[in-house]
Structure formats: structure tokens, C-alpha cells
C-alpha atoms as a PDB file:
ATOM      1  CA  UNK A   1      93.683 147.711 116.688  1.00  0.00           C
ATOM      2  CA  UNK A   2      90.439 147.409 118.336  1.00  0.00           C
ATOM      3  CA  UNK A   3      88.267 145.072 119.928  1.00  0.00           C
ATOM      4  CA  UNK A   4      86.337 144.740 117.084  1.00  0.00           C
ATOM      5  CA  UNK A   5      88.510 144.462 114.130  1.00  0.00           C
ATOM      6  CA  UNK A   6      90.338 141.966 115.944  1.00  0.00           C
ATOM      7  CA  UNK A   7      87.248 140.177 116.295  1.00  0.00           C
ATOM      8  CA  UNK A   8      87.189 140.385 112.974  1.00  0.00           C
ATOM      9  CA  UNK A   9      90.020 139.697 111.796  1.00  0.00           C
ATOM     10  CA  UNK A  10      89.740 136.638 113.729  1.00  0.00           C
ATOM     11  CA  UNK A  11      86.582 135.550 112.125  1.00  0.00           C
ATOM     12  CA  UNK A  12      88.584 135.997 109.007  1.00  0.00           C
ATOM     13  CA  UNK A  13      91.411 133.778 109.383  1.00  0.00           C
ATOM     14  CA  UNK A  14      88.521 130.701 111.003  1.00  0.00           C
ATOM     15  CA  UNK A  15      86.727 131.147 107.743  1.00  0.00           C
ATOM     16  CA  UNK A  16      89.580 130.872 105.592  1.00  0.00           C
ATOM     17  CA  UNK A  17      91.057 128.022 107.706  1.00  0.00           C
ATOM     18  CA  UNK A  18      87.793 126.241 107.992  1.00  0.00           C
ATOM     19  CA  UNK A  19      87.356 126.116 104.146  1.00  0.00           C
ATOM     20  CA  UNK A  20      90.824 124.548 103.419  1.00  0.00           C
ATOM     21  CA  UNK A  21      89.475 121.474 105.401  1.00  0.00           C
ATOM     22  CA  UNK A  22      86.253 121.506 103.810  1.00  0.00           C
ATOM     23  CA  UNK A  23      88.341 121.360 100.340  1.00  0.00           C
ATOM     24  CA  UNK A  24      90.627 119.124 101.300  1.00  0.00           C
ATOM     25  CA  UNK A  25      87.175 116.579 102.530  1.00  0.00           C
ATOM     26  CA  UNK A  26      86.166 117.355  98.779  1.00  0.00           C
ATOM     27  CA  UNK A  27      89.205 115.728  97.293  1.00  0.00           C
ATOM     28  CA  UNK A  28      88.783 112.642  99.359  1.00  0.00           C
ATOM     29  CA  UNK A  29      85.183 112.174  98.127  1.00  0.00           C
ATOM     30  CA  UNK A  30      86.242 112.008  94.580  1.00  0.00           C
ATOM     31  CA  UNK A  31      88.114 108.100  95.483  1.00  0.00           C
ATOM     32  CA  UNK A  32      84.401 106.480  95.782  1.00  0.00           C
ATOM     33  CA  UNK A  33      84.442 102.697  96.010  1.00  0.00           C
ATOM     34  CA  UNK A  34      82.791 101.509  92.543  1.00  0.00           C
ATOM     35  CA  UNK A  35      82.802  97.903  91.872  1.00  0.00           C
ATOM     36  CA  UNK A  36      84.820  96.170  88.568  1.00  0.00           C
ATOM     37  CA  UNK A  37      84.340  92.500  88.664  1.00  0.00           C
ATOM     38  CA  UNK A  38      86.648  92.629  85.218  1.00  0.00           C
ATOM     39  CA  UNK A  39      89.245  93.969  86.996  1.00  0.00           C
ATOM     40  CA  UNK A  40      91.307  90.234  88.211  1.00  0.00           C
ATOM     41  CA  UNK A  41      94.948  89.336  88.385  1.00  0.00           C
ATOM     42  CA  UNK A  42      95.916  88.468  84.841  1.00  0.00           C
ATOM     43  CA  UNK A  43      93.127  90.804  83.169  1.00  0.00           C
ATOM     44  CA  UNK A  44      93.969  94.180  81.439  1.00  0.00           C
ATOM     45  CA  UNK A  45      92.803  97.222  82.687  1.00  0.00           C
ATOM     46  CA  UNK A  46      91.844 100.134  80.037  1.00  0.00           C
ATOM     47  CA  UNK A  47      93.821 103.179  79.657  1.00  0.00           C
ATOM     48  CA  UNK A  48      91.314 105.405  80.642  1.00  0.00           C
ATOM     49  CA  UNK A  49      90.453 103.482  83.644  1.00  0.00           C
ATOM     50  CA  UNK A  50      94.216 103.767  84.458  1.00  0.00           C
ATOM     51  CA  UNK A  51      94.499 107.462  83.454  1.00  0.00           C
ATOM     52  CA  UNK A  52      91.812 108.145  85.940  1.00  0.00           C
ATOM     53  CA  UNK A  53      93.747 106.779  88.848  1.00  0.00           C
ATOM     54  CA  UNK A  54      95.996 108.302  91.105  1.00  0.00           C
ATOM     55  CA  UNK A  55      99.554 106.871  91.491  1.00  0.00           C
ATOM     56  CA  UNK A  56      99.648 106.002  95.479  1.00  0.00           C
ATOM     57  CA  UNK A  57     102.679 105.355  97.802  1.00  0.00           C
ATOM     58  CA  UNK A  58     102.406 102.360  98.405  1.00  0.00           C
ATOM     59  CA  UNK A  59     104.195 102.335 102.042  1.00  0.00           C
ATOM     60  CA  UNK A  60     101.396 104.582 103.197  1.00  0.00           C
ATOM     61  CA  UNK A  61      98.857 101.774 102.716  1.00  0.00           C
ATOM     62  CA  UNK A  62     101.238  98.920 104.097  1.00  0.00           C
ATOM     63  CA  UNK A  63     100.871  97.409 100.590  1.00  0.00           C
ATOM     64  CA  UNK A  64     103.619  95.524  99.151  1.00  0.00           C
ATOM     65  CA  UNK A  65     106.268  97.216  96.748  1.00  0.00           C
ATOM     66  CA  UNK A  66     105.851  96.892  93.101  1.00  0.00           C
ATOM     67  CA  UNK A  67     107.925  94.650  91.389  1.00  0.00           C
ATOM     68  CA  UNK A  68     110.061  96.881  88.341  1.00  0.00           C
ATOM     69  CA  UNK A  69     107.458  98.002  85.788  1.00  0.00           C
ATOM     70  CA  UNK A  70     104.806  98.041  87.858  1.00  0.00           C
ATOM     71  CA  UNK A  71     102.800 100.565  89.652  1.00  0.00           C
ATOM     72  CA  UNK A  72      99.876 100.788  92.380  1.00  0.00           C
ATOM     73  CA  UNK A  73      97.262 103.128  91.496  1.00  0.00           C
ATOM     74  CA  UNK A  74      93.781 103.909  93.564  1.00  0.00           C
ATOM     75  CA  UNK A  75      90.915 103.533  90.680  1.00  0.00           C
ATOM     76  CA  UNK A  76      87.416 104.073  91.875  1.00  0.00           C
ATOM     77  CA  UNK A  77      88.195 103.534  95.330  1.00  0.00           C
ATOM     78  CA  UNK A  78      90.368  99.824  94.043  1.00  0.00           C
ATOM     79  CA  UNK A  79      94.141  99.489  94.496  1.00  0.00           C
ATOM     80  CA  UNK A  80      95.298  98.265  91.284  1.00  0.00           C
ATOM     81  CA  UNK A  81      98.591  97.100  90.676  1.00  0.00           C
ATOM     82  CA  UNK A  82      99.297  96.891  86.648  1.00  0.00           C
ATOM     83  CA  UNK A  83     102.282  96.875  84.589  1.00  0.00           C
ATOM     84  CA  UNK A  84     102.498 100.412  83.371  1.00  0.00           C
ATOM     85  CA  UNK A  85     103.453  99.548  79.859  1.00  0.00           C
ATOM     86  CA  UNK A  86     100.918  96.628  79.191  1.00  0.00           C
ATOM     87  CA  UNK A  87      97.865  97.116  81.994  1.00  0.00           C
ATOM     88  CA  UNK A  88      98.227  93.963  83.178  1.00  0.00           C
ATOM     89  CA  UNK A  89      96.917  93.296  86.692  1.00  0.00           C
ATOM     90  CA  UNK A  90      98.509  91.839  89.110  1.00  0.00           C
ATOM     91  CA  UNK A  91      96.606  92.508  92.213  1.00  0.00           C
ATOM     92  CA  UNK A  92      93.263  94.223  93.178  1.00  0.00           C
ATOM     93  CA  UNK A  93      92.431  95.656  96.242  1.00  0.00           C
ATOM     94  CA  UNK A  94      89.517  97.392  97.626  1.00  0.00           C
ATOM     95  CA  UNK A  95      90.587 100.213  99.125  1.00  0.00           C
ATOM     96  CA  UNK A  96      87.654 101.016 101.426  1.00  0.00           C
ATOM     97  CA  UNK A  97      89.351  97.327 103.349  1.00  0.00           C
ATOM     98  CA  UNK A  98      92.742  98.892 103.753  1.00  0.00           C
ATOM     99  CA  UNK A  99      91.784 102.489 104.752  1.00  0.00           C
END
């Protein structure tokens, strides 16, 4: 091989390495902190607002573990832990504090 298809065949391999970062920045973006003064311990969060979330490990962000029925979820950049089956809150957290 020569110089210059090594060269690039280099530049090849940066561009596709670079652009798996830049699409794994993209993902992050889409957990935007967006403020829901209805969403308080006791209060029911909707399905689709639950839907939307991702279910989070909860070890990873040093939050406590879910009691049985329960699950953390990160909604709109807010920890929310609701009962799966009812939607119940029992604790909101913003995430852009625990990140």
C-alpha cells in the first residue's frame, strides 16, 4: 500500500470514528431539562409522559432502589420514580442536579 492510500485510508477510519461520537452527543441532547411543576410525590404522571421516558439504572445515578412495582425513569431531563401499574409518583428529581 502506498503513502497515499494509507493516508487515506486513515482519513477514513477518523471520519467514521469521529461521527459515532458526534451521534452518540445527539442522543444525549434529546434528555433536555423541561420543567413539570404537576409532576409531585403523590401526583400521577400521564402515560405518554411515561412512555416518553427512558427506564434508567438507577445505581448509575447513586439514586436509591425502587421499592417492588416501581421504576425510575429520566422524563424531560426529571428522574421520576412512579409505580409502573398506576403512575403514581413517588419522587422527582431533576436530573441536570445529579448529572
Amino acid at each position: 500500500m502506498n503513502i497515499i492510500s494509507k493516508a487515506a485510508a486513515l482519513a477514513s477510519l477518523a471520519a467514521m470514528l469521529c461521527g459515532g461520537v458526534a451521534f452518540a452527543q445527539e442522543h444525549h441532547d434529546n434528555h433536555q431539562y423541561v420543567r413539570h411543576e404537576e409532576w409531585k410525590k403523590g401526583a400521577h404522571i400521564s402515560h405518554d409522559d411515561w412512555n416518553r421516558g427512558d427506564r434508567i439504572d438507577y445505581r448509575q445515578y447513586h439514586l436509591h432502589a425502587p421499592p417492588r412495582g416501581y421504576e425510575w425513569r429520566e422524563v424531560d431531563g426529571n428522574f421520576v420514580l412512579a409505580a409502573v401499574s398506576t403512575g403514581v409518583i413517588a419522587s422527582v428529581i431533576v436530573a441536570s442536579t445529579v448529572h
